[in-house]
PDB file of N, CA and C in Angstrom:
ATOM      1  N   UNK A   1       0.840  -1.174   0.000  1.00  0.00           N
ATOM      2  CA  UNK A   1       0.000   0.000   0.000  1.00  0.00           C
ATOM      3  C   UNK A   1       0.891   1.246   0.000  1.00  0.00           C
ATOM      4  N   UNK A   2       0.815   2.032  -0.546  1.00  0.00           N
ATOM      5  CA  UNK A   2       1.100   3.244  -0.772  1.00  0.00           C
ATOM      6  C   UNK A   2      -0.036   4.637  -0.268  1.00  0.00           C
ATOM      7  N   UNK A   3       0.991   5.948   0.517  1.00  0.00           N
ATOM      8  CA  UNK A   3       0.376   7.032   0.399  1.00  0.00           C
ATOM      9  C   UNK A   3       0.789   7.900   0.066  1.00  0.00           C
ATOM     10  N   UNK A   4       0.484   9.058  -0.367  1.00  0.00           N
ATOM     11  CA  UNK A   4       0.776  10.005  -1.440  1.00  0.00           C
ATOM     12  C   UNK A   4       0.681  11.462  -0.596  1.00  0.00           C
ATOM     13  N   UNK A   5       2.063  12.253  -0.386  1.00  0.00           N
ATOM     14  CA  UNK A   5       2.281  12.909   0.686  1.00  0.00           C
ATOM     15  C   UNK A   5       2.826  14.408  -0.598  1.00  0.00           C
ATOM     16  N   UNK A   6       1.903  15.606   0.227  1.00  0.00           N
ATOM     17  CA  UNK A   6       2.679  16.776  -1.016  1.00  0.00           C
ATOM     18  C   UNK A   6       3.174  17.455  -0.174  1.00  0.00           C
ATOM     19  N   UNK A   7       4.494  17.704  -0.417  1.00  0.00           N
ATOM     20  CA  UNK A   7       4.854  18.909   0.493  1.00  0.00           C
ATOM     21  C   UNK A   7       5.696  20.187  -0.140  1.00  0.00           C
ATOM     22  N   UNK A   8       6.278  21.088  -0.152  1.00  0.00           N
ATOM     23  CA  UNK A   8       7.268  22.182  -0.651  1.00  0.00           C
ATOM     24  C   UNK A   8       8.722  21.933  -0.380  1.00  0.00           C
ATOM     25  N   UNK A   9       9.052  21.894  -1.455  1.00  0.00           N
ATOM     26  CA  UNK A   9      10.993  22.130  -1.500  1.00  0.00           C
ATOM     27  C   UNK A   9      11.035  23.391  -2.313  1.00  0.00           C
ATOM     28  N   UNK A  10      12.794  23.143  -1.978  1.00  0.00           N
ATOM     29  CA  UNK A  10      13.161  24.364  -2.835  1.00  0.00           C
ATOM     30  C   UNK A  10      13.235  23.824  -4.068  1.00  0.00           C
ATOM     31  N   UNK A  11      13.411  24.709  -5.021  1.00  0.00           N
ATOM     32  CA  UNK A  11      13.492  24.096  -6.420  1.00  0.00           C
ATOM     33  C   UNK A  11      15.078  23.673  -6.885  1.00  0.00           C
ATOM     34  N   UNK A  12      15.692  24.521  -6.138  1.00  0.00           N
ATOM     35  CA  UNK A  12      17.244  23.510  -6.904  1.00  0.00           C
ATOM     36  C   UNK A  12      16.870  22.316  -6.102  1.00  0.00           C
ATOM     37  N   UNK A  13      16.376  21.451  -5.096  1.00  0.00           N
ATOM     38  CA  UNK A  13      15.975  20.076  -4.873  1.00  0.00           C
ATOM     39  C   UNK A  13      15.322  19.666  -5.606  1.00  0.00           C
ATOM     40  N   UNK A  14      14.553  19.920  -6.140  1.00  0.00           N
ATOM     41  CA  UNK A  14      13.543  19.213  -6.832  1.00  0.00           C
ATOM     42  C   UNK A  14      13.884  18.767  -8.130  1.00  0.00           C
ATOM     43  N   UNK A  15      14.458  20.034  -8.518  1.00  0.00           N
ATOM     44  CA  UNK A  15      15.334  19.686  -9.952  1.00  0.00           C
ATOM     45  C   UNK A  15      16.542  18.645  -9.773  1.00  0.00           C
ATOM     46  N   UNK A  16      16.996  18.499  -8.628  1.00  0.00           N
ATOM     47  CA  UNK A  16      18.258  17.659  -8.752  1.00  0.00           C
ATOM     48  C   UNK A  16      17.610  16.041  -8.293  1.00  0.00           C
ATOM     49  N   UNK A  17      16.650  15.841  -7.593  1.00  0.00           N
ATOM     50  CA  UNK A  17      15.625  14.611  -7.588  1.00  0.00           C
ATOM     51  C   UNK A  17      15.539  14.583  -9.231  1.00  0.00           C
ATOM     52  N   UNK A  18      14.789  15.487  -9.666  1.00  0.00           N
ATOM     53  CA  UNK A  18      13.899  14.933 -11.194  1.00  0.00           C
ATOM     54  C   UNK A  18      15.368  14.851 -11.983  1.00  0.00           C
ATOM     55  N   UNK A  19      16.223  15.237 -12.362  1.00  0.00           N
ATOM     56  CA  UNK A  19      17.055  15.059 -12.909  1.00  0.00           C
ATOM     57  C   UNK A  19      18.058  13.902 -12.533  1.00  0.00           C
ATOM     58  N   UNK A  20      17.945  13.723 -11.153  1.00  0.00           N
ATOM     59  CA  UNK A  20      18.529  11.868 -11.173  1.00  0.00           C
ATOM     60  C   UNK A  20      17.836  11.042 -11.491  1.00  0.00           C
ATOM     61  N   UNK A  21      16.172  11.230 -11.188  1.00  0.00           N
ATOM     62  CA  UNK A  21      15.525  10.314 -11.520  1.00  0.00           C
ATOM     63  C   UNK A  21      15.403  10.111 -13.127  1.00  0.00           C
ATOM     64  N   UNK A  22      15.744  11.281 -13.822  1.00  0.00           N
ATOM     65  CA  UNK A  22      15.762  11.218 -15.461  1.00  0.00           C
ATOM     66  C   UNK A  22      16.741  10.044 -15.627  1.00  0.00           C
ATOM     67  N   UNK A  23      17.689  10.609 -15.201  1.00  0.00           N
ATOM     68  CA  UNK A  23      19.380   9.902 -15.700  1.00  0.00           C
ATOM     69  C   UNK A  23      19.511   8.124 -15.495  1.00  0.00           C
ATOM     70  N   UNK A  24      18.232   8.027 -14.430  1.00  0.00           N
ATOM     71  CA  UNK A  24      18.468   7.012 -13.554  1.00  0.00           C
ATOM     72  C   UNK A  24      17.344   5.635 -14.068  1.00  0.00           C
ATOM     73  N   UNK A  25      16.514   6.365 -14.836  1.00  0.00           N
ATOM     74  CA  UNK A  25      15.067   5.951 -15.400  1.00  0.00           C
ATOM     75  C   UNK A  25      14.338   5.251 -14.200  1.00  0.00           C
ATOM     76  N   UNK A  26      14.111   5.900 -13.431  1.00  0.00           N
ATOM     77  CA  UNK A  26      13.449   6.006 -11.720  1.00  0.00           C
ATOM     78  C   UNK A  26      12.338   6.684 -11.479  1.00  0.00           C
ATOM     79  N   UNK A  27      11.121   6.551 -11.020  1.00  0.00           N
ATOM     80  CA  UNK A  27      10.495   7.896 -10.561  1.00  0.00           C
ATOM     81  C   UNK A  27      11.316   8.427  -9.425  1.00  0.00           C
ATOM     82  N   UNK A  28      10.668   9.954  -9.695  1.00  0.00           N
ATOM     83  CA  UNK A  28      11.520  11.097  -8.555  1.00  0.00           C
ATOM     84  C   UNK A  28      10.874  10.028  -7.116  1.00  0.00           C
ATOM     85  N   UNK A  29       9.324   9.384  -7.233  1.00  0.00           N
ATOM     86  CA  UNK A  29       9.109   9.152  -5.415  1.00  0.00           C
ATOM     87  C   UNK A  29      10.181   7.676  -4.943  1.00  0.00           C
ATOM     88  N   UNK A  30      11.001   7.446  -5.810  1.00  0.00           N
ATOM     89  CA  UNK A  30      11.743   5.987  -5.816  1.00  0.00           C
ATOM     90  C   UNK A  30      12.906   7.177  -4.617  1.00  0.00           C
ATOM     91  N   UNK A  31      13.377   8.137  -5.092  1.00  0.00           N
ATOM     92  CA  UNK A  31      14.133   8.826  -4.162  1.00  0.00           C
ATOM     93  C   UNK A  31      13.592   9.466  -2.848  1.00  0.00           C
ATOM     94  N   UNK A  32      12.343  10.093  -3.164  1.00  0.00           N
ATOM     95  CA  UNK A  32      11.976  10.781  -1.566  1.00  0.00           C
ATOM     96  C   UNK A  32      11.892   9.930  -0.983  1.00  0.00           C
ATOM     97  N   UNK A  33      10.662   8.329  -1.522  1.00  0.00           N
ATOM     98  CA  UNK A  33      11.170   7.263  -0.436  1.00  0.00           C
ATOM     99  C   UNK A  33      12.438   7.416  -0.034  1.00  0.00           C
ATOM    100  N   UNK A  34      13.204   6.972  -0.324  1.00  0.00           N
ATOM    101  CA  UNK A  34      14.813   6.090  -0.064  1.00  0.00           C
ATOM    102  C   UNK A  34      15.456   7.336   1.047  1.00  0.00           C
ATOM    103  N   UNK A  35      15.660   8.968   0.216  1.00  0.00           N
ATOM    104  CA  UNK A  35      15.535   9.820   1.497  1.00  0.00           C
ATOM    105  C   UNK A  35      15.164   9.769   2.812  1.00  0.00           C
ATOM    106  N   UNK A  36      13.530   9.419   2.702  1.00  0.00           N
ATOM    107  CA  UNK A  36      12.616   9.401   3.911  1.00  0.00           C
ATOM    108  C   UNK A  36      13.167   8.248   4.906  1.00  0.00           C
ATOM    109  N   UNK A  37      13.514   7.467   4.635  1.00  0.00           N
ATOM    110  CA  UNK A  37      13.817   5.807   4.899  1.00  0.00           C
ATOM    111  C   UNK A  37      15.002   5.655   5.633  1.00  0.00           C
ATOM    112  N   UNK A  38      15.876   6.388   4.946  1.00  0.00           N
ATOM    113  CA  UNK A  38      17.819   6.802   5.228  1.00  0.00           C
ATOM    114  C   UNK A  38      17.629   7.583   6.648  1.00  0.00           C
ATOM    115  N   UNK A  39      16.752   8.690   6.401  1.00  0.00           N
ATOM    116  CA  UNK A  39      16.798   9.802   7.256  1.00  0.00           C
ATOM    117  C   UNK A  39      15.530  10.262   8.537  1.00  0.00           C
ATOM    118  N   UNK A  40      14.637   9.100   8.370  1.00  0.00           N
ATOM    119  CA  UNK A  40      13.221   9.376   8.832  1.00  0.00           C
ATOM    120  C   UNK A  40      14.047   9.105  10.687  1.00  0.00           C
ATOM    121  N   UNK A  41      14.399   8.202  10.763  1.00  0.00           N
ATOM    122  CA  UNK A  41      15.178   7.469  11.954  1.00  0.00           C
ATOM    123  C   UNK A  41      15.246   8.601  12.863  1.00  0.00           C
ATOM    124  N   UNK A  42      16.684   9.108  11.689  1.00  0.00           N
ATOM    125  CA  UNK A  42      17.888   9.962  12.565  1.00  0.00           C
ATOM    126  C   UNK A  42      17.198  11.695  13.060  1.00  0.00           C
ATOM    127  N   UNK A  43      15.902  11.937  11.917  1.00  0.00           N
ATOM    128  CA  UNK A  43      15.458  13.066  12.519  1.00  0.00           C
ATOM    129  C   UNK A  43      14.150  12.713  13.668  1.00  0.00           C
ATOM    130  N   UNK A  44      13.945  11.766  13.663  1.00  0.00           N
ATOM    131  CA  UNK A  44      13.173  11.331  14.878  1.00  0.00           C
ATOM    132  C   UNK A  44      14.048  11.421  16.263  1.00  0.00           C
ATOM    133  N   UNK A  45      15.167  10.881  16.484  1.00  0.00           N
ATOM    134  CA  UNK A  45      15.578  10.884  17.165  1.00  0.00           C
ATOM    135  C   UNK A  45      16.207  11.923  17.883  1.00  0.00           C
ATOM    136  N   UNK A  46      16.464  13.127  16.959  1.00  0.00           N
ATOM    137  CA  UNK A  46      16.987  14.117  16.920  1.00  0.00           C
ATOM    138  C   UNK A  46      15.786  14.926  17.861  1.00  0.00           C
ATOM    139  N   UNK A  47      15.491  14.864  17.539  1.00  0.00           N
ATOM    140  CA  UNK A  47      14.151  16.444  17.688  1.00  0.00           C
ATOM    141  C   UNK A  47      13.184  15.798  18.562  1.00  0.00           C
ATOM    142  N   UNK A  48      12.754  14.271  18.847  1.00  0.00           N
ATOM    143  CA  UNK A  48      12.166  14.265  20.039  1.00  0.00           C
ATOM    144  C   UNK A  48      13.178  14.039  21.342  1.00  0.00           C
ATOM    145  N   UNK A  49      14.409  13.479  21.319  1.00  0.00           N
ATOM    146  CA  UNK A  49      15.386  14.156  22.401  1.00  0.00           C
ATOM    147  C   UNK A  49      15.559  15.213  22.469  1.00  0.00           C
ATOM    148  N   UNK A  50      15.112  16.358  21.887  1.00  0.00           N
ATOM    149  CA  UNK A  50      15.764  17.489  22.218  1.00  0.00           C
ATOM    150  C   UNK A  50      14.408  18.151  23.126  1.00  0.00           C
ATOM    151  N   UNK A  51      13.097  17.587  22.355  1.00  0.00           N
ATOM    152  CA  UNK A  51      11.483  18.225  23.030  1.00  0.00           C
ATOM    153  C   UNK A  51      12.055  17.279  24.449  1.00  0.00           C
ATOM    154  N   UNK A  52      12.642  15.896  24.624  1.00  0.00           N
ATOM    155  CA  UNK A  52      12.228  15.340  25.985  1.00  0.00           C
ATOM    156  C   UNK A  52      13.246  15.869  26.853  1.00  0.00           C
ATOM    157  N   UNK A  53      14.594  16.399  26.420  1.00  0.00           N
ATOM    158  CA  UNK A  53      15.313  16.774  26.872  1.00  0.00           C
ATOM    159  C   UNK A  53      14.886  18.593  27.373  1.00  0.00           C
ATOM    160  N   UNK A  54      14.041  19.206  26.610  1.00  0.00           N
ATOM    161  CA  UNK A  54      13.188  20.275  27.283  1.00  0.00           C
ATOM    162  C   UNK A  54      12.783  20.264  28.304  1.00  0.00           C
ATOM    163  N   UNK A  55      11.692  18.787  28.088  1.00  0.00           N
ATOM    164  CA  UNK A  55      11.026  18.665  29.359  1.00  0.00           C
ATOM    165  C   UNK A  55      11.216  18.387  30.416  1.00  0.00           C
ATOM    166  N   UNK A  56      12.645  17.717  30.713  1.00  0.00           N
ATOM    167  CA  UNK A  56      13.208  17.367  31.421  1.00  0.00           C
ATOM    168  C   UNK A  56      13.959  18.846  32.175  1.00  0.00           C
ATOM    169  N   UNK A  57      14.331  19.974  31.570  1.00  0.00           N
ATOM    170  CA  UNK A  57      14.868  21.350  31.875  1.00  0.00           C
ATOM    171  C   UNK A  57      13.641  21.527  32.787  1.00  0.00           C
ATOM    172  N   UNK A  58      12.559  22.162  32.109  1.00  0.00           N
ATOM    173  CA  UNK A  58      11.676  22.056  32.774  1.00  0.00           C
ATOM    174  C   UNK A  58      11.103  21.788  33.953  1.00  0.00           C
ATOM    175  N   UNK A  59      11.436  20.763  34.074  1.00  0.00           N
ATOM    176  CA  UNK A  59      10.655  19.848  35.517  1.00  0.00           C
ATOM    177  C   UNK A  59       9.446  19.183  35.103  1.00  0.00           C
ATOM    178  N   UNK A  60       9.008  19.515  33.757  1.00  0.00           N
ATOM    179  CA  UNK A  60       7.603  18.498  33.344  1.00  0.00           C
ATOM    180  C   UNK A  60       8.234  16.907  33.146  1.00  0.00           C
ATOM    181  N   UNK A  61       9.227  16.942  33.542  1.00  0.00           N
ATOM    182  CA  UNK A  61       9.900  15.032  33.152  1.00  0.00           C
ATOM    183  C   UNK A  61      10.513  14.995  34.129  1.00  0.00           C
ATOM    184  N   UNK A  62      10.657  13.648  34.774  1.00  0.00           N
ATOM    185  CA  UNK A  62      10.961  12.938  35.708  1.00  0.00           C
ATOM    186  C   UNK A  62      12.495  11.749  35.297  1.00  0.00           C
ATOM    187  N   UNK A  63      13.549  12.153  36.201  1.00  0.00           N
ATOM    188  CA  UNK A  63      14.368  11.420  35.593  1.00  0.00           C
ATOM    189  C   UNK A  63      15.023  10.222  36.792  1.00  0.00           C
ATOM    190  N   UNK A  64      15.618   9.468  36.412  1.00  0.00           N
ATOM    191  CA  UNK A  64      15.529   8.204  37.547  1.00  0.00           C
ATOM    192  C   UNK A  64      17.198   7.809  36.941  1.00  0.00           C
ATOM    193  N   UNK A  65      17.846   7.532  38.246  1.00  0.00           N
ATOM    194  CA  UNK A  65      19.205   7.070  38.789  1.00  0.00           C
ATOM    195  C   UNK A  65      19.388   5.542  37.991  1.00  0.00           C
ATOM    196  N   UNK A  66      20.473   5.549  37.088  1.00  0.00           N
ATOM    197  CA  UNK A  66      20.855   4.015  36.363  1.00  0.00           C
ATOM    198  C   UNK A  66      20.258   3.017  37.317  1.00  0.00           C
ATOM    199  N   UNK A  67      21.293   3.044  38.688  1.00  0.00           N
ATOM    200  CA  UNK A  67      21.516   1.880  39.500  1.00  0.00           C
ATOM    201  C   UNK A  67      20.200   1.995  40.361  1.00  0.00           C
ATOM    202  N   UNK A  68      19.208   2.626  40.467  1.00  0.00           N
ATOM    203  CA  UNK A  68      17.396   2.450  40.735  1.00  0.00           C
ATOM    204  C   UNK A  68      16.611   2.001  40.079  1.00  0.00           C
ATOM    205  N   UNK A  69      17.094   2.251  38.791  1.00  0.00           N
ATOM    206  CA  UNK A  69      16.281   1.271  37.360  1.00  0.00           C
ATOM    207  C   UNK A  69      16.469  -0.216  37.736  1.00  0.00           C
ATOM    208  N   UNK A  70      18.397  -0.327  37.355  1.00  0.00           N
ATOM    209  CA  UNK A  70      18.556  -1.432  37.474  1.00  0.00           C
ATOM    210  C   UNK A  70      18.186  -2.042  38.516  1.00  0.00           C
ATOM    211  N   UNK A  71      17.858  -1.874  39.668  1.00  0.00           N
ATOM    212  CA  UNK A  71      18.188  -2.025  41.363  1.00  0.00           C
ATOM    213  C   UNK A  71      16.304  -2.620  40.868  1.00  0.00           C
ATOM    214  N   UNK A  72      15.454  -1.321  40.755  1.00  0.00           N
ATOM    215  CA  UNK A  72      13.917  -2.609  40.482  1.00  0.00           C
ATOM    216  C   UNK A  72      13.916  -3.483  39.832  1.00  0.00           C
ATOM    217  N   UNK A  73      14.554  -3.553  38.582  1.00  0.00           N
ATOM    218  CA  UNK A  73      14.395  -4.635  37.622  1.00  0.00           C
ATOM    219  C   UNK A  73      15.573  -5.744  37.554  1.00  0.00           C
ATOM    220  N   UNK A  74      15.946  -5.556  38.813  1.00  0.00           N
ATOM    221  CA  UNK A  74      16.207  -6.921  39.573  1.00  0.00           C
ATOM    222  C   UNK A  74      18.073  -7.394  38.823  1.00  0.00           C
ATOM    223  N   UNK A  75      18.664  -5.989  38.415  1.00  0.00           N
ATOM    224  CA  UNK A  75      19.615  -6.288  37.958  1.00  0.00           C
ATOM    225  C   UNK A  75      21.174  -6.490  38.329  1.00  0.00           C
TER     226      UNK A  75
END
């Protein structure tokens, strides 16, 4: 199954997608996949450590001692 997502780039991106995908005889979404796929991970990880790491500034997050983790879960 497939879904079909529109969003805005700049245009020297877009042109350099459609123009590999020319060279490449690919559709351009054979690349935003493969982009999305490479990179979906690493900006997840990025940017919700940085919101939990907020919350944690904050005081809205609660943070707990290695050896108390380990110490309940019996380690």
């Amino acid at each position: 199954m497939t879904a079909t997502a529109t969003f805005r780039t700049k245009p020297e991106l877009k042109s350099r997608i459609d123009f590999l995908a020319k060279e490449t005889h690919r559709p351009a979404s054979f690349y935003y996949n493969l982009l999305l796929e490479d990179y979906l991970d690493d900006l997840e990880d990025i940017y919700l450590s940085e919101q939990f790491l907020t919350e944690i500034r904050s005081g809205r997050q609660k943070t707990h001692a290695a050896d108390e983790v380990f110490a309940e879960a019996g380690l």
